[in-house]
Protein backbone atom coordinates (compact mmCIF):
# COMPACT_ATOMS: atom_id res chain seq x y z
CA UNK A 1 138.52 204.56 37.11
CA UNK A 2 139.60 206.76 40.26
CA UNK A 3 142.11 207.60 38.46
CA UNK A 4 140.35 208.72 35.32
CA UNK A 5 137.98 210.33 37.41
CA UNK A 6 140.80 212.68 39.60
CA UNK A 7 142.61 213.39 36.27
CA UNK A 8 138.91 214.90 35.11
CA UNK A 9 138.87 216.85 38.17
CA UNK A 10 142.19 218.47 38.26
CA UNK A 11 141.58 219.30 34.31
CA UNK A 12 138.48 220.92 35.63
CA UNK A 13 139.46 222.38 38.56
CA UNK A 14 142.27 225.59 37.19
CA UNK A 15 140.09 228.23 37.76
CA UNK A 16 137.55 227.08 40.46
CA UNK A 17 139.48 225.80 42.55
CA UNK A 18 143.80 226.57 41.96
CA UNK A 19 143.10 230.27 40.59
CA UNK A 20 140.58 230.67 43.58
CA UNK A 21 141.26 233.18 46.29
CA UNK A 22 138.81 231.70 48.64
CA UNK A 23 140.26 228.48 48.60
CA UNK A 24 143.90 228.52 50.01
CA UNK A 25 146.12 226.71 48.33
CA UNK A 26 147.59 224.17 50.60
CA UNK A 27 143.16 222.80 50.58
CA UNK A 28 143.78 222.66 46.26
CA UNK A 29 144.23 219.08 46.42
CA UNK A 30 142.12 218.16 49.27
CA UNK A 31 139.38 219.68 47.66
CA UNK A 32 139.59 218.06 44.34
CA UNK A 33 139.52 214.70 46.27
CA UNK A 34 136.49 215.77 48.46
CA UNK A 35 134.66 216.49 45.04
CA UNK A 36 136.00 212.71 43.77
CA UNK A 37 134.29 211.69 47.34
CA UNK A 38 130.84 213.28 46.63
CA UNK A 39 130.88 212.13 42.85
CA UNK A 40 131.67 208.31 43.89
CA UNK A 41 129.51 207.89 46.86
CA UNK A 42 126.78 210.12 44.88
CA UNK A 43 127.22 207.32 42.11
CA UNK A 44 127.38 204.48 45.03
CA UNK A 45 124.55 205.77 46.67
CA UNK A 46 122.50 205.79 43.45
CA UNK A 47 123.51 201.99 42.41
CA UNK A 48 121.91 201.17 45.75
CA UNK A 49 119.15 201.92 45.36
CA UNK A 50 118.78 200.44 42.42
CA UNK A 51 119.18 203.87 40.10
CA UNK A 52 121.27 201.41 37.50
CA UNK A 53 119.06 202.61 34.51
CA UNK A 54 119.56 206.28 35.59
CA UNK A 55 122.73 205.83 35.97
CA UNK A 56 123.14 204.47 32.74
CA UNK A 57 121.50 207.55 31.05
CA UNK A 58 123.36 210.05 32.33
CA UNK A 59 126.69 208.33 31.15
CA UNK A 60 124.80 207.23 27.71
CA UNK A 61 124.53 211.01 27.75
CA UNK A 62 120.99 210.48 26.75
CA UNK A 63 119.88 213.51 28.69
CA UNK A 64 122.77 215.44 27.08
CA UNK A 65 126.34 216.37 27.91
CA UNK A 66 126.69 220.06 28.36
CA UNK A 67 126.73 221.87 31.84
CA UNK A 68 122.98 223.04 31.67
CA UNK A 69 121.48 219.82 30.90
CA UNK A 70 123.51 217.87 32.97
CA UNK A 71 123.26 220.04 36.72
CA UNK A 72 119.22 219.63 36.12
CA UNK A 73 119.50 215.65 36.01
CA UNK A 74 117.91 214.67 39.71
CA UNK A 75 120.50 212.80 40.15
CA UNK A 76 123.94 215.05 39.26
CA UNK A 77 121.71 217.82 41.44
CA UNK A 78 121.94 214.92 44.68
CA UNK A 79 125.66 215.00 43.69
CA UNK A 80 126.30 218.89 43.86
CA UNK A 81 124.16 219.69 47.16
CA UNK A 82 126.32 216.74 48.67
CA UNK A 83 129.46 218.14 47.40
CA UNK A 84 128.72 221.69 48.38
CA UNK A 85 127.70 220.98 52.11
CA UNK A 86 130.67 218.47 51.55
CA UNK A 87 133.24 220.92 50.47
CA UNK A 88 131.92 224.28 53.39
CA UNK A 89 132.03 221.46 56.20
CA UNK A 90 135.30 220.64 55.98
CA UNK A 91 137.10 223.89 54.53
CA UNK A 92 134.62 226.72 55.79
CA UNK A 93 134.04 227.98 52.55
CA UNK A 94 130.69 229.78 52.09
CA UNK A 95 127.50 228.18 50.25
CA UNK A 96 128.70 230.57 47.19
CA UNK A 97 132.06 229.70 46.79
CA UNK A 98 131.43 225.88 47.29
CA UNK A 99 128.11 226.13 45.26
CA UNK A 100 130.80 227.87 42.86
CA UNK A 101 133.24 225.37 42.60
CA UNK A 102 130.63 222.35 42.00
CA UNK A 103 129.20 224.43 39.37
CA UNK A 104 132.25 225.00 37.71
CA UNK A 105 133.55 221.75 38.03
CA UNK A 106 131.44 219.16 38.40
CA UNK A 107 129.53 219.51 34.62
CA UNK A 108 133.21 219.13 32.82
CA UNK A 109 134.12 216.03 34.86
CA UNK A 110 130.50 214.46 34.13
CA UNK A 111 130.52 215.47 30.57
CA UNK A 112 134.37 213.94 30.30
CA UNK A 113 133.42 210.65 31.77
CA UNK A 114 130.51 210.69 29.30
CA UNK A 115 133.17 211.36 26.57
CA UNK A 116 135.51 208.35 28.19
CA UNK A 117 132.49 205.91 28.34
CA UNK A 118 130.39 207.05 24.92
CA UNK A 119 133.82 206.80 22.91
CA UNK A 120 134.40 202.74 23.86
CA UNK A 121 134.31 201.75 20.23
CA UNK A 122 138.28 202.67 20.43
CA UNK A 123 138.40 201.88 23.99
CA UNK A 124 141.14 204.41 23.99
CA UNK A 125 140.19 205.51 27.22
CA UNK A 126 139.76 201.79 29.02
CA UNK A 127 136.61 202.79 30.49
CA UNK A 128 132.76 201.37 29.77
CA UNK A 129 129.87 201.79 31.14
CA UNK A 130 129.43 198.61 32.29
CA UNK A 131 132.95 198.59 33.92
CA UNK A 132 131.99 201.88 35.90
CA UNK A 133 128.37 199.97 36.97
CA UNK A 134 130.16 197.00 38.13
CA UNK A 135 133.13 199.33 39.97
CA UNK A 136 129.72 200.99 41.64
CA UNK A 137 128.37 197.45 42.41
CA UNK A 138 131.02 196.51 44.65
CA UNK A 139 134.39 196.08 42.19
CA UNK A 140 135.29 193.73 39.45
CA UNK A 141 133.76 190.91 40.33
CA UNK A 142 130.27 192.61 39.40
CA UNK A 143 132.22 193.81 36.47
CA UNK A 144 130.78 191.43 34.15
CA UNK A 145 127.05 191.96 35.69
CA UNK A 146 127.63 195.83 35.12
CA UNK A 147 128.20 195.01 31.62
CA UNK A 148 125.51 192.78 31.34
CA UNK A 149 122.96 194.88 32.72
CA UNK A 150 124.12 198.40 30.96
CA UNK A 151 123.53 196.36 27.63
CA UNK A 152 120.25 195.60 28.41
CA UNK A 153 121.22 191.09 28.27
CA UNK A 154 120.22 190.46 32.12
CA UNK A 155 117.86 190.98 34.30
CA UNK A 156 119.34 190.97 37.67
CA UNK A 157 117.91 190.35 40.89
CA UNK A 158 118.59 193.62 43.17
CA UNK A 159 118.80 191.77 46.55
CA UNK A 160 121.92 189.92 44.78
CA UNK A 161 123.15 193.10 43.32
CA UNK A 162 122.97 194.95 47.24
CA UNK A 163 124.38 191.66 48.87
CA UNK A 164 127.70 192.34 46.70
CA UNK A 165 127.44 195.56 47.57
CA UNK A 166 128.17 195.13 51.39
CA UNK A 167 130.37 191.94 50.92
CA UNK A 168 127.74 189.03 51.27
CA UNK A 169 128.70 186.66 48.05
C-alpha cells in the first residue's frame, strides 16, 4: 500500500511541490515522504482510537471524493494541520506554503486511494478497504479482521484490535 500511496503523492505533487519555488529541490522527495508520514500515522492514529467506521467512509467515499468535500471531513482536516506543522518544522517553509502544498496535494491522493479501494470489483489496483484497515491495525495478520469488519460480518472487540496494534497477540 506504501507504495500505492507514494506513487499518489508524486502524481499529485508536480506543481505543489517540484514546480514550487519555495520548496528547494533537493527537499522534493523528502517532502512527498513527510506528507506519506502525516497521511499514515493520521490514518494510524485514527484506527486507534477506534475511528474504523470513519475510516471506512471516507474511503467508501460516502462523504464524497472531490477536494472540497473531502478537506472538511474531521478527520482528513486532523491529517492536513498535522502535515502542515509537519512539513514548516522540518523544512522552514511558512504556514502558507505548507498549508499550500497539503491543499494541493493531499485531496488528489485521498480521492485516488478512494478510486484504488471503490474500484475492487477488478481488483486492478490490489488494494481493499479491508486490506488498508488491517495494514492500519498492525499489518497482515489483522488483514482478514480489516476485511471482516469494513464489510460489516464482525464485531470486534477494540481492546483486541489495540493489543495488535502495539504487538501484544
Amino acid at each position: 500500500m506504501l507504495d500505492q500511496l507514494l506513487g499518489l503523492i508524486q502524481q499529485n505533487s508536480q506543481q505543489a511541490i517540484v514546480q514550487n519555488p519555495e520548496v528547494p529541490n533537493e527537499h522534493n522527495e523528502d517532502v512527498m515522504h513527510t506528507l506519506m508520514g502525516s497521511i499514515t500515522g493520521g490514518l494510524q492514529q485514527q484506527a486507534q482510537n477506534g475511528n474504523i467506521s470513519e475510516i471506512s467512509n471516507l474511503f467508501s467515499g460516502s462523504h464524497g471524493a472531490s477536494g472540497n468535500a473531502l478537506m472538511n471531513n474531521p478527520m482528513v482536516s486532523s491529517i492536513a494541520s498535522n502535515a502542515i506543522s509537519a512539513i514548516m518544522q522540518k523544512f522552514g517553509l511558512s504556514n502558507q506554503v505548507a498549508g499550500g502544498i497539503v491543499s494541493s496535494v493531499l485531496p488528489g491522493v485521498l480521492g485516488g486511494l478512494i478510486g484504488k479501494l471503490g474500484n475492487n470489483n477488478s481488483n486492478s489496483s490490489g488494494m481493499d478497504l479491508g486490506g488498508l484497515l488491517g495494514g492500519l491495525l498492525g499489518g497482515s495478520n489483522h488483514s482478514n479482521l480489516g476485511r471482516d469488519m469494513a464489510d460489516g460480518k464482525q464485531s470486534t472487540d477494540l481492546t483486541g484490535m489495540l493489543g495488535g496494534l502495539f504487538g501484544n497477540k
